[in-house]
C-alpha atoms as a PDB file:
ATOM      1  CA  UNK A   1     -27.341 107.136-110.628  1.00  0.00           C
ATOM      2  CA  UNK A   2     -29.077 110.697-111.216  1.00  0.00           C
ATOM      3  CA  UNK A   3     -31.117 110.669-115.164  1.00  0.00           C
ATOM      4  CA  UNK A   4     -29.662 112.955-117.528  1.00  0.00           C
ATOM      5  CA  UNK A   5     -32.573 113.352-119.735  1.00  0.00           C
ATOM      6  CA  UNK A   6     -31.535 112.718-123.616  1.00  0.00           C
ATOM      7  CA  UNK A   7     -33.705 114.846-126.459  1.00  0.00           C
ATOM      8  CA  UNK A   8     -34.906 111.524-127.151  1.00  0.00           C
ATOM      9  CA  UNK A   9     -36.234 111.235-123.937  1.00  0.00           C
ATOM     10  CA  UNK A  10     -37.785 115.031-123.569  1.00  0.00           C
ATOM     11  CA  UNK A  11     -39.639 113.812-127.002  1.00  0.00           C
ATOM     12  CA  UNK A  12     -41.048 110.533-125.354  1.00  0.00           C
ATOM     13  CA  UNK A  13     -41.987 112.774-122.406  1.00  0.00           C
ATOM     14  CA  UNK A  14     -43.323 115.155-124.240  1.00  0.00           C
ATOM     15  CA  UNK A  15     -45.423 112.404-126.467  1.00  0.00           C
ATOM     16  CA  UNK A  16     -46.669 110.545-122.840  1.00  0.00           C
ATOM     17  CA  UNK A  17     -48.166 113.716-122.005  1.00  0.00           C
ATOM     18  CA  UNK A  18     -49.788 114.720-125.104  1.00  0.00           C
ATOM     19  CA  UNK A  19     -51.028 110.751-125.335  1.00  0.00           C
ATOM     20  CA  UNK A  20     -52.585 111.441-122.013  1.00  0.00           C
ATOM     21  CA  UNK A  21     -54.399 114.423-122.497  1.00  0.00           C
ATOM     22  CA  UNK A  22     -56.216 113.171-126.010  1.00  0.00           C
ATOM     23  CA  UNK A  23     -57.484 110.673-123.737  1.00  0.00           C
ATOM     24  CA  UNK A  24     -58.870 113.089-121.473  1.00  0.00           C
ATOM     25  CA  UNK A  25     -57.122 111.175-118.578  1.00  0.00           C
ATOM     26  CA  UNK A  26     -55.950 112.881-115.238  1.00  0.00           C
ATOM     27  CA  UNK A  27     -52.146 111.675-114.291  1.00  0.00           C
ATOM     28  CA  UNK A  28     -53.938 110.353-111.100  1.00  0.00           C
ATOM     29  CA  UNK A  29     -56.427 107.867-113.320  1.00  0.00           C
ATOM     30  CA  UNK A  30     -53.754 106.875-115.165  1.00  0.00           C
ATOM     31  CA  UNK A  31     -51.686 105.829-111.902  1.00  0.00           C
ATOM     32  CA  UNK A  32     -54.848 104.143-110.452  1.00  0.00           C
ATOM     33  CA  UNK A  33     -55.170 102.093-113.539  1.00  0.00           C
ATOM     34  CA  UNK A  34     -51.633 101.028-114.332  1.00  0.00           C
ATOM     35  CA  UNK A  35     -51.825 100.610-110.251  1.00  0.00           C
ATOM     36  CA  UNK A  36     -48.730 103.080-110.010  1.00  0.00           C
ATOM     37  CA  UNK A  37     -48.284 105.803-108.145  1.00  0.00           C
ATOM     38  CA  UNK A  38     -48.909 109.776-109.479  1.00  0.00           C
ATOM     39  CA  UNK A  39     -45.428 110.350-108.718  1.00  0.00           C
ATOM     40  CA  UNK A  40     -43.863 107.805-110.838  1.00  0.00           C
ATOM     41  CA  UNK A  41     -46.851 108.931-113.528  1.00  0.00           C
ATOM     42  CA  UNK A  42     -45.374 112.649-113.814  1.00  0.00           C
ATOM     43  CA  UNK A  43     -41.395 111.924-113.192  1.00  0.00           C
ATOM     44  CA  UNK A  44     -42.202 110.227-117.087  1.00  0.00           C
ATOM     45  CA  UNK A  45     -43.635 112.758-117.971  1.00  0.00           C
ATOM     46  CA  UNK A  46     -41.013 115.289-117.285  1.00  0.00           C
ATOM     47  CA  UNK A  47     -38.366 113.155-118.317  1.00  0.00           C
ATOM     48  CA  UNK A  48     -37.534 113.020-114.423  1.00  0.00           C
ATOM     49  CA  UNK A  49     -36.588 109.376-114.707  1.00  0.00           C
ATOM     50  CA  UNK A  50     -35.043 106.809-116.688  1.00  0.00           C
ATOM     51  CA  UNK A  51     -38.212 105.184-119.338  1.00  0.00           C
ATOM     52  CA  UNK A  52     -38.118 101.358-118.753  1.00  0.00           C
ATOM     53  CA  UNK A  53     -39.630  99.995-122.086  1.00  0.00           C
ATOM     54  CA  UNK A  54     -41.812  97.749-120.364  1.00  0.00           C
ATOM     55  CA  UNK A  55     -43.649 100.270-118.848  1.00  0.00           C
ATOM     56  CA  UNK A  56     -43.845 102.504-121.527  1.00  0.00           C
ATOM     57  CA  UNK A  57     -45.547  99.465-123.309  1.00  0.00           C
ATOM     58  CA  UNK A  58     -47.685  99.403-120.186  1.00  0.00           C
ATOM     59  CA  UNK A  59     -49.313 103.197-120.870  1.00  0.00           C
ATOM     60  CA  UNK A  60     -49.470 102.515-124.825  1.00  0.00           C
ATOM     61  CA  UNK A  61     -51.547  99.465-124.156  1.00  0.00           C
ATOM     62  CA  UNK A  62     -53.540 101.288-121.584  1.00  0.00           C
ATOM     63  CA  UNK A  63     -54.221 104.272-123.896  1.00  0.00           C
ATOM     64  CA  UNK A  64     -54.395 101.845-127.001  1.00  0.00           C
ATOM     65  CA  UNK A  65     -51.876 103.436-129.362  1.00  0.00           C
ATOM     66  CA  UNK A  66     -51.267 100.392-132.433  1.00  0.00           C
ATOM     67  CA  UNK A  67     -48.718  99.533-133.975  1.00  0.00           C
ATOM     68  CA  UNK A  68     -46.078 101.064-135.891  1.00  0.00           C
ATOM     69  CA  UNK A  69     -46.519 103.944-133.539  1.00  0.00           C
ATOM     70  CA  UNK A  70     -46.525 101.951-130.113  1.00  0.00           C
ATOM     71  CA  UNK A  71     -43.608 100.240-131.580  1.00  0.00           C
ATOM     72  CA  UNK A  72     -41.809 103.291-132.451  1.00  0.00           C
ATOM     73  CA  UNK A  73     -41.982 104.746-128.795  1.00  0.00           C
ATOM     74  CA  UNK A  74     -41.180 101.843-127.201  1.00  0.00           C
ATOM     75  CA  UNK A  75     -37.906 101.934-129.485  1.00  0.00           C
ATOM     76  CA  UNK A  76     -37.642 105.430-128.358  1.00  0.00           C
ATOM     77  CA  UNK A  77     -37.419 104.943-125.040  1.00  0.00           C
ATOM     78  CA  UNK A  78     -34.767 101.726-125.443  1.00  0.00           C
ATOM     79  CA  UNK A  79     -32.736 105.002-127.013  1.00  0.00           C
ATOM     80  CA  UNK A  80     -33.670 107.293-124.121  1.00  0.00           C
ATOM     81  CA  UNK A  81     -32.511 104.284-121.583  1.00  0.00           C
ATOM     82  CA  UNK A  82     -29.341 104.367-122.882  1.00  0.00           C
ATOM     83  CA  UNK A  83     -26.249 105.380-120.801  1.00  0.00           C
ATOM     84  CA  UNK A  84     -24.170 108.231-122.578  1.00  0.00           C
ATOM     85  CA  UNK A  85     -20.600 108.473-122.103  1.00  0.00           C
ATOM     86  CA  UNK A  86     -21.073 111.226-119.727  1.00  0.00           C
ATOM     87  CA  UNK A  87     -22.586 108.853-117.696  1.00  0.00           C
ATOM     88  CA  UNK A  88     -19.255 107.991-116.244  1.00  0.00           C
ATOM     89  CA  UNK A  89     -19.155 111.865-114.923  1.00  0.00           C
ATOM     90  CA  UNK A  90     -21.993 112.105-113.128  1.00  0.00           C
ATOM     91  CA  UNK A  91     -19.919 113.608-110.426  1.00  0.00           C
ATOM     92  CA  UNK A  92     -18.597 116.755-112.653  1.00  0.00           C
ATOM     93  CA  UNK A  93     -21.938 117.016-115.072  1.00  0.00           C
ATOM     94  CA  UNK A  94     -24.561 118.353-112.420  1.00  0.00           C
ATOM     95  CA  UNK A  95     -27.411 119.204-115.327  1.00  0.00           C
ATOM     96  CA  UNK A  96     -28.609 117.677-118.233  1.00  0.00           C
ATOM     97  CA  UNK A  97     -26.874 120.261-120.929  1.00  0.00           C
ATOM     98  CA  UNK A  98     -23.771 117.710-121.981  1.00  0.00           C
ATOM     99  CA  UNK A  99     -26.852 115.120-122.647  1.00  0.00           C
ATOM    100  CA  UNK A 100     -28.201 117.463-124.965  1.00  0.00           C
ATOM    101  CA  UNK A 101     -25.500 119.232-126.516  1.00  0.00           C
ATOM    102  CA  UNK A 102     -24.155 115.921-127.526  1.00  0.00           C
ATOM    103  CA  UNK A 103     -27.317 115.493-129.687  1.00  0.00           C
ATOM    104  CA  UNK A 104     -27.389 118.767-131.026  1.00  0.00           C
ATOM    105  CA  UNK A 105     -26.820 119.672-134.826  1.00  0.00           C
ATOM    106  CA  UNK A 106     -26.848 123.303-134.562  1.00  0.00           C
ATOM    107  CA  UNK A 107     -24.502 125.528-131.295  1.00  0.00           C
ATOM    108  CA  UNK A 108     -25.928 129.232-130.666  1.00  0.00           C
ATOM    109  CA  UNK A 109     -23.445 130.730-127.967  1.00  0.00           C
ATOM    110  CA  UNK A 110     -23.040 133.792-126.681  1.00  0.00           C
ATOM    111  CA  UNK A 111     -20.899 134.288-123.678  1.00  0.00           C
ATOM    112  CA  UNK A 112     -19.365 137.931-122.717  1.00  0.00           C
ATOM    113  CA  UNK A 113     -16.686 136.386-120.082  1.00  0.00           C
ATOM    114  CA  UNK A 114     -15.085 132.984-121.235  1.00  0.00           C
ATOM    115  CA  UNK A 115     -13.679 131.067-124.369  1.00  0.00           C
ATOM    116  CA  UNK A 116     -16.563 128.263-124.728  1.00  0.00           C
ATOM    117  CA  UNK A 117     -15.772 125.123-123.275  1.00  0.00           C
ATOM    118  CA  UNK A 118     -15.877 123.071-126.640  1.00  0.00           C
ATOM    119  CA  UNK A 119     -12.702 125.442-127.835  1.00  0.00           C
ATOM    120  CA  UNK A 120     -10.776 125.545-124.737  1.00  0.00           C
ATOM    121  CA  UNK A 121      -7.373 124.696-124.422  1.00  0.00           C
ATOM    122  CA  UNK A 122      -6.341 122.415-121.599  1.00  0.00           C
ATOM    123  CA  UNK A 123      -4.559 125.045-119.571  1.00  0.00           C
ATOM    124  CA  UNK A 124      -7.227 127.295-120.446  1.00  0.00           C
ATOM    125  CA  UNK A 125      -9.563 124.931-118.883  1.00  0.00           C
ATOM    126  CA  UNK A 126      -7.765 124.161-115.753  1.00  0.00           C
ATOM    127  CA  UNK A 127      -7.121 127.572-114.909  1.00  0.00           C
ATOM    128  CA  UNK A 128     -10.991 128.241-115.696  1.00  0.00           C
ATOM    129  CA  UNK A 129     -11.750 125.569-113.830  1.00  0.00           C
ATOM    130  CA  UNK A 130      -8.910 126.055-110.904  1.00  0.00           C
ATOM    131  CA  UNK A 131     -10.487 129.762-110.521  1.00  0.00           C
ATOM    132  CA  UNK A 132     -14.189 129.365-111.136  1.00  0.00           C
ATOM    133  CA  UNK A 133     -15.116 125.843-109.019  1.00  0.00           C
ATOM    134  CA  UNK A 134     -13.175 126.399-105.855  1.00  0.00           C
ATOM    135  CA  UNK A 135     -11.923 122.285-105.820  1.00  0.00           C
ATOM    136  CA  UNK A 136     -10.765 120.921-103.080  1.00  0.00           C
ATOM    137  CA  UNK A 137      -7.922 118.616-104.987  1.00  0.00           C
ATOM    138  CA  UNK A 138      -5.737 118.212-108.059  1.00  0.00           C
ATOM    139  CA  UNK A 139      -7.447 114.981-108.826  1.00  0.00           C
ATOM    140  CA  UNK A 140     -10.826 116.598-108.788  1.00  0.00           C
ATOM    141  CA  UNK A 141      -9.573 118.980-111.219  1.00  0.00           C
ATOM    142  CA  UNK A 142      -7.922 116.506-113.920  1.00  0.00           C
ATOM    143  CA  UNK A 143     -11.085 114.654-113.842  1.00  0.00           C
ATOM    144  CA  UNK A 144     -13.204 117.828-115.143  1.00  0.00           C
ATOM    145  CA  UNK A 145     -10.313 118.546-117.451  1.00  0.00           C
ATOM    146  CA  UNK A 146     -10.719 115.001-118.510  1.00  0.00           C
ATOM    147  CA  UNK A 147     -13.944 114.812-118.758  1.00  0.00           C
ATOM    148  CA  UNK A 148     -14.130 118.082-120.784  1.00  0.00           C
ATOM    149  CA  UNK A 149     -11.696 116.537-123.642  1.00  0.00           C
ATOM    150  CA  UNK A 150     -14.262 113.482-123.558  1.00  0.00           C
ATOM    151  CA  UNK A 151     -16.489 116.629-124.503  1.00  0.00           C
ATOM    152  CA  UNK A 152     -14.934 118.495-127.128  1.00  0.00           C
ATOM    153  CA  UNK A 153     -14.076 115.106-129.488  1.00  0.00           C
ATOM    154  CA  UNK A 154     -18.127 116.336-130.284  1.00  0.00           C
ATOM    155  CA  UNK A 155     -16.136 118.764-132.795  1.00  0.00           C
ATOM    156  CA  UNK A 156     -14.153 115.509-134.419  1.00  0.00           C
ATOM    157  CA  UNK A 157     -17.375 113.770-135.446  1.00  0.00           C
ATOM    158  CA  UNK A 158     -17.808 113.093-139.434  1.00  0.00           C
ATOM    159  CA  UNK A 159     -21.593 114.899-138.386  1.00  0.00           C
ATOM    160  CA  UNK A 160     -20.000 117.367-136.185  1.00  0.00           C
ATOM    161  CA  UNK A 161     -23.027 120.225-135.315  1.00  0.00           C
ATOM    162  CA  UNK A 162     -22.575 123.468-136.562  1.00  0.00           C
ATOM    163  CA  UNK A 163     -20.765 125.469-133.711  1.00  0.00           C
ATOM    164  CA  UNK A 164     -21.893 129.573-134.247  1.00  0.00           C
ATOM    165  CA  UNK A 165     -19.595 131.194-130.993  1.00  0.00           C
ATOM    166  CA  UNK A 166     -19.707 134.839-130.154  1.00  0.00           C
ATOM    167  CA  UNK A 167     -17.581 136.353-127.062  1.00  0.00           C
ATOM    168  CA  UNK A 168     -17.266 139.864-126.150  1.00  0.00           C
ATOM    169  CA  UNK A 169     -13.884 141.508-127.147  1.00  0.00           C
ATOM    170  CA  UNK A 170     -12.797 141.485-123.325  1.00  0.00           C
ATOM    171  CA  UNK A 171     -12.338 137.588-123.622  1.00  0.00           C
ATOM    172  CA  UNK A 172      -9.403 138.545-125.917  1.00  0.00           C
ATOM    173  CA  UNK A 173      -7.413 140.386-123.041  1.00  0.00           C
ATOM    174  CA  UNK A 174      -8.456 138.592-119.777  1.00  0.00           C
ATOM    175  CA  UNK A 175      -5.185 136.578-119.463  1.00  0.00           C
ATOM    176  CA  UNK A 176      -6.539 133.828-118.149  1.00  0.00           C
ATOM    177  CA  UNK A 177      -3.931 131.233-117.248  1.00  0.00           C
ATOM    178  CA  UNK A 178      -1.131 133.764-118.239  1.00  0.00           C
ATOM    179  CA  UNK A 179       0.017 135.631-120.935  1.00  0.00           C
ATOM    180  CA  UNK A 180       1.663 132.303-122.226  1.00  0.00           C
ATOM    181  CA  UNK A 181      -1.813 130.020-121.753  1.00  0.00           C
ATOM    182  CA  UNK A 182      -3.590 132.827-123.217  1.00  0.00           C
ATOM    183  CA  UNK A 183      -1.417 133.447-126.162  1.00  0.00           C
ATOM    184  CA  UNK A 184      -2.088 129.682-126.812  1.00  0.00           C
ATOM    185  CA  UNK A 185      -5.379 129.706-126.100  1.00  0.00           C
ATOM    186  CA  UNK A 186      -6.281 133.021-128.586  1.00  0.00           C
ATOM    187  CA  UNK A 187      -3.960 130.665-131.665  1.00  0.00           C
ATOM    188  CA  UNK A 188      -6.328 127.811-130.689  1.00  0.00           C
ATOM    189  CA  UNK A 189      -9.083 129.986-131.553  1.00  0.00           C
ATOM    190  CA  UNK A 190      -7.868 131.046-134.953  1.00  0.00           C
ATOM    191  CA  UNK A 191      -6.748 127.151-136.148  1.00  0.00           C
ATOM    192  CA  UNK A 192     -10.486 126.118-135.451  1.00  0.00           C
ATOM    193  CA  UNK A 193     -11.790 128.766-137.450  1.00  0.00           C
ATOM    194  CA  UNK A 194      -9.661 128.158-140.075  1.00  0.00           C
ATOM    195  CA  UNK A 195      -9.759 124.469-139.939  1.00  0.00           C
ATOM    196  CA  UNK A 196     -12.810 123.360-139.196  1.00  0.00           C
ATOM    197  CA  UNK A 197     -15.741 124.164-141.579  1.00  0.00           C
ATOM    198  CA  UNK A 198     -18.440 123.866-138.625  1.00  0.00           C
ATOM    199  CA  UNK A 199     -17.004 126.010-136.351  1.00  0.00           C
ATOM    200  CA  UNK A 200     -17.685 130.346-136.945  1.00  0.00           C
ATOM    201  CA  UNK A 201     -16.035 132.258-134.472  1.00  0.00           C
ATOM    202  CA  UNK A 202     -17.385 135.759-133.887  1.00  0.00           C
ATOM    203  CA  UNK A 203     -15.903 138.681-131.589  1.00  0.00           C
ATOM    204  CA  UNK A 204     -18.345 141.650-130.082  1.00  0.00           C
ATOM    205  CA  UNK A 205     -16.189 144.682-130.071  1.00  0.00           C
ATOM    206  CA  UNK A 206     -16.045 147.386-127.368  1.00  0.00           C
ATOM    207  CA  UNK A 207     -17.450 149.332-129.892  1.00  0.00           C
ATOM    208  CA  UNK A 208     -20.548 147.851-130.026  1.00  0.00           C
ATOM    209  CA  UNK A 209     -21.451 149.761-126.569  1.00  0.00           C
ATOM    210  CA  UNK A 210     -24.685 148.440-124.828  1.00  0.00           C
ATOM    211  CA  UNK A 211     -25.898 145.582-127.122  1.00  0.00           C
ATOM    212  CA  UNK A 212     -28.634 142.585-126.638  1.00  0.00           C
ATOM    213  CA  UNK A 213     -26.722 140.185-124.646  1.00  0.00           C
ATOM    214  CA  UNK A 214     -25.949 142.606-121.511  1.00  0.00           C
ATOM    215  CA  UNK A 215     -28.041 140.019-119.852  1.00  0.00           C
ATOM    216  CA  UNK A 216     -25.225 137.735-119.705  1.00  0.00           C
ATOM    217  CA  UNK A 217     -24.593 134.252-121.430  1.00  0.00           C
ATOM    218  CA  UNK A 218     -26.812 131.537-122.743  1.00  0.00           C
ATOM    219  CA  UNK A 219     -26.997 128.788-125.657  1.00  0.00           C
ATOM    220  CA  UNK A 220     -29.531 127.918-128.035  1.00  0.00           C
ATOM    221  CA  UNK A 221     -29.361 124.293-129.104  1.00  0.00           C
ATOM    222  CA  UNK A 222     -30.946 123.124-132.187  1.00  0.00           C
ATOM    223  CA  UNK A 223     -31.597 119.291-133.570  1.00  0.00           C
ATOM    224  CA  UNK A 224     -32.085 117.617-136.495  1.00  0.00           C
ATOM    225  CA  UNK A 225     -35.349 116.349-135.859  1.00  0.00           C
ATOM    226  CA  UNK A 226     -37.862 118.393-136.428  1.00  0.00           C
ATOM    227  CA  UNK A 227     -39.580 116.503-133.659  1.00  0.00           C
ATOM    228  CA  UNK A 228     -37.895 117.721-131.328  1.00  0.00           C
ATOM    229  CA  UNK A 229     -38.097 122.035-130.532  1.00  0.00           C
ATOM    230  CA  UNK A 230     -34.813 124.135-129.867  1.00  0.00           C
ATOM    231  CA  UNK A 231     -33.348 124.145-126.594  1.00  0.00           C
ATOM    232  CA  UNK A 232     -32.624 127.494-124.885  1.00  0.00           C
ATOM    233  CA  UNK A 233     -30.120 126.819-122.232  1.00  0.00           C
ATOM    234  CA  UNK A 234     -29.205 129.702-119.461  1.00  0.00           C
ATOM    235  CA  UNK A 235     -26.559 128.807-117.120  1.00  0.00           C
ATOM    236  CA  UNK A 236     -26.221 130.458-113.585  1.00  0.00           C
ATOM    237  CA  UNK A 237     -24.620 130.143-110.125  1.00  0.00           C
ATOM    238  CA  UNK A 238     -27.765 129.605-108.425  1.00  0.00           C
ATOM    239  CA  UNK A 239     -28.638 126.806-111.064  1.00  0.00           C
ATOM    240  CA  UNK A 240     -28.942 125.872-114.677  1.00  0.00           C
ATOM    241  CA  UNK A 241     -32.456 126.981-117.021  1.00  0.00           C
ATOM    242  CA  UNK A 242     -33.865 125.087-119.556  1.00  0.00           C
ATOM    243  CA  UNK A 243     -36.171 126.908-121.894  1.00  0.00           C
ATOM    244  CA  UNK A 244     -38.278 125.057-124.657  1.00  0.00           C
ATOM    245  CA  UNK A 245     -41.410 127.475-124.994  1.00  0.00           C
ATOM    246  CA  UNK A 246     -41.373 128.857-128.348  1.00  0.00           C
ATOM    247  CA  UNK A 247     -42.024 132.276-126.809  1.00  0.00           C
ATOM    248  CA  UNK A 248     -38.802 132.167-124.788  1.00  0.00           C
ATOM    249  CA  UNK A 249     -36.917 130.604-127.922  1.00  0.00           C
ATOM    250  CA  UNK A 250     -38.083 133.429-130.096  1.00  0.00           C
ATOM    251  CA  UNK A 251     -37.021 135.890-127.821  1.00  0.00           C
ATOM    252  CA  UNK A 252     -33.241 134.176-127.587  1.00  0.00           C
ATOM    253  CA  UNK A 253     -33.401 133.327-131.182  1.00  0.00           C
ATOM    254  CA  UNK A 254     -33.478 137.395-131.281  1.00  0.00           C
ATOM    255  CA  UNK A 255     -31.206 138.124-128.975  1.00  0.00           C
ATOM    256  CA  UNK A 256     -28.594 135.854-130.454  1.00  0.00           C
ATOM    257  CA  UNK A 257     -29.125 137.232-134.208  1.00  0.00           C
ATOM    258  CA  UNK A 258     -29.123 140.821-132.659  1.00  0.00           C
ATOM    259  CA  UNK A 259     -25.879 140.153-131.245  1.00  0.00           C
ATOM    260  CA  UNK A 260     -24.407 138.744-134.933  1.00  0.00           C
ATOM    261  CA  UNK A 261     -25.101 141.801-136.302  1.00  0.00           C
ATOM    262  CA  UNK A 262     -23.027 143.897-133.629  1.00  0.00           C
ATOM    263  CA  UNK A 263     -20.295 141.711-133.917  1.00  0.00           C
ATOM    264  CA  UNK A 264     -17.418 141.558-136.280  1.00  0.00           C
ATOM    265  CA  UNK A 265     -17.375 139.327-139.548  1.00  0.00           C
ATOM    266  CA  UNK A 266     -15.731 136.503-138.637  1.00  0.00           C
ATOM    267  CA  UNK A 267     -13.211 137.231-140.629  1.00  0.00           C
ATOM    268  CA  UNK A 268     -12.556 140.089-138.736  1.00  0.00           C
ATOM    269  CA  UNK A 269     -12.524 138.484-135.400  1.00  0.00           C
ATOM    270  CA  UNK A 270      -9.617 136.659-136.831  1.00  0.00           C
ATOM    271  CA  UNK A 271      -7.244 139.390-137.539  1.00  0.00           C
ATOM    272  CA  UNK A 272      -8.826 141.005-134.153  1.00  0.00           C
ATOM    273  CA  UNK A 273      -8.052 137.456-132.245  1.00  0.00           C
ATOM    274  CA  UNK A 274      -4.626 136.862-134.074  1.00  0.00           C
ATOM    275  CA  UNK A 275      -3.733 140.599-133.238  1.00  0.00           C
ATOM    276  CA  UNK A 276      -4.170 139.976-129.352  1.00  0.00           C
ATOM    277  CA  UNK A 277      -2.491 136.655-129.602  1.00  0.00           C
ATOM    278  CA  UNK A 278       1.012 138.510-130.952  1.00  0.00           C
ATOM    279  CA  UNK A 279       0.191 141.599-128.320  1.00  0.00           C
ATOM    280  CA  UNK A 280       1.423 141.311-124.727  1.00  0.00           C
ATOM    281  CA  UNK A 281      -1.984 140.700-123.528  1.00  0.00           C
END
């Protein structure tokens, strides 16, 4: 079964490597000493693979952290072993972004084509998902549509993360589904942002003209840990990006609050969503 890496396993990763390098150790002498291979050295360190506590016991020992801080990593990576429930779609979840969205306490997205997949109705979905993944079967289908209601129940939690959504104003009139599914879909939108406190729903008009996210969609995703950094997440055709240098967050942290301020209030993306829900689309 393909690792999903968890935040709490980027942060043991990320606390293996800077372990290593206050010891002045190469990932080679630290291999030839735990009698491992280099390989299996870096794929912990990168969060490539799942962290067996024993073994991470194995490199505290060997770099002599004491206790309570050995015993607090080793208890992090008992959390990082654990299986998530998305676990059970590996088959549909090909990256690591579900892991760590499902952590998150804070939801920067921007996204100039779609309705975001945490507010998507389930026609919306499969017709998103009918059009956009090219599936072979109906039964391959249901399962993503499954799997993505498994997703959204994120939104029902009594800690529920803060969801900030902004879509371009075309998203409104792309009848996506139909004018029916759509119609639904565009109601959907204005329940959750009158109903749940978490969620802020923002729309970019046409108006706005060329604007800071003309470089298409991505998602910050921030935690309550201060431990652990923000989480810039770009998703593409040819693959999914993970960015966690504070230079590249800065720069998306920008981008995203430069697009806020083009957008409408959210109060106004209400009456602009509402209006396109009654309109024939």
């Amino acid at each position: 079964m393909t690792y999903r890496p968890t935040v709490r396993g980027r942060r043991l990763a990320r606390e293996l490597r800077k372990l290593r390098d206050e010891q002045g150790l190469t990932l080679q002498e630290v291999a030839d000493r735990l009698d491992w291979s280099r390989a299996t050295v870096s794929r912990l360190e990168t969060s490539q693979t799942r962290p067996k506590p024993g073994d991470i016991a194995d490199i505290l020992d060997l770099y002599g952290v004491p206790s309570p801080d050995r015993d607090a990593l080793i208890t992090l990576a008992r959390q990082a072993g654990q299986r998530g429930w998305w676990t059970a779609y590996q088959d549909v979840f090909a990256g690591s972004y579900v892991a760590l969205e499902d952590e998150a306490s804070h939801i920067r997205t921007w996204d100039p084509q779609l309705v975001h997949g945490l507010l998507q109705t389930e026609d919306y979905s499969r017709a998103v998902i009918t059009a956009g993944r090219l599936l072979p079967s109906d039964e391959e289908i249901e399962r993503r549509i499954s799997a993505r209601k498994i997703r959204q129940a994120l939104l029902d939690r009594a800690d529920a993360p803060r969801l900030q959504v902004i879509f371009d104003e075309a998203v409104l009139h792309r009848p996506i589904g139909g004018e029916e599914v759509m119609r639904a879909q565009l109601d959907a939108l204005v329940t959750a942002g009158e109903t749940r406190p978490s969620v802020t729903i923002q729309v970019l008009p046409y108006t706005a003209a060329a604007h800071a996210g003309l470089d298409g969609r991505f998602t910050i995703l921030s935690y309550p840990d201060p431990a652990d950094p923000d989480i810039a997440y770009v998703e593409g055709t040819m693959g999914d990006v993970y960015l966690e240098s504070a230079e590249e967050i800065a720069k998306h942290r920008d981008r995203f609050e430069r697009i806020v301020k083009r957008a409408l209030s959210p109060e106004e993306s209400a009456h602009l969503i509402a209006k396109a829900a009654r309109s024939s689309l």
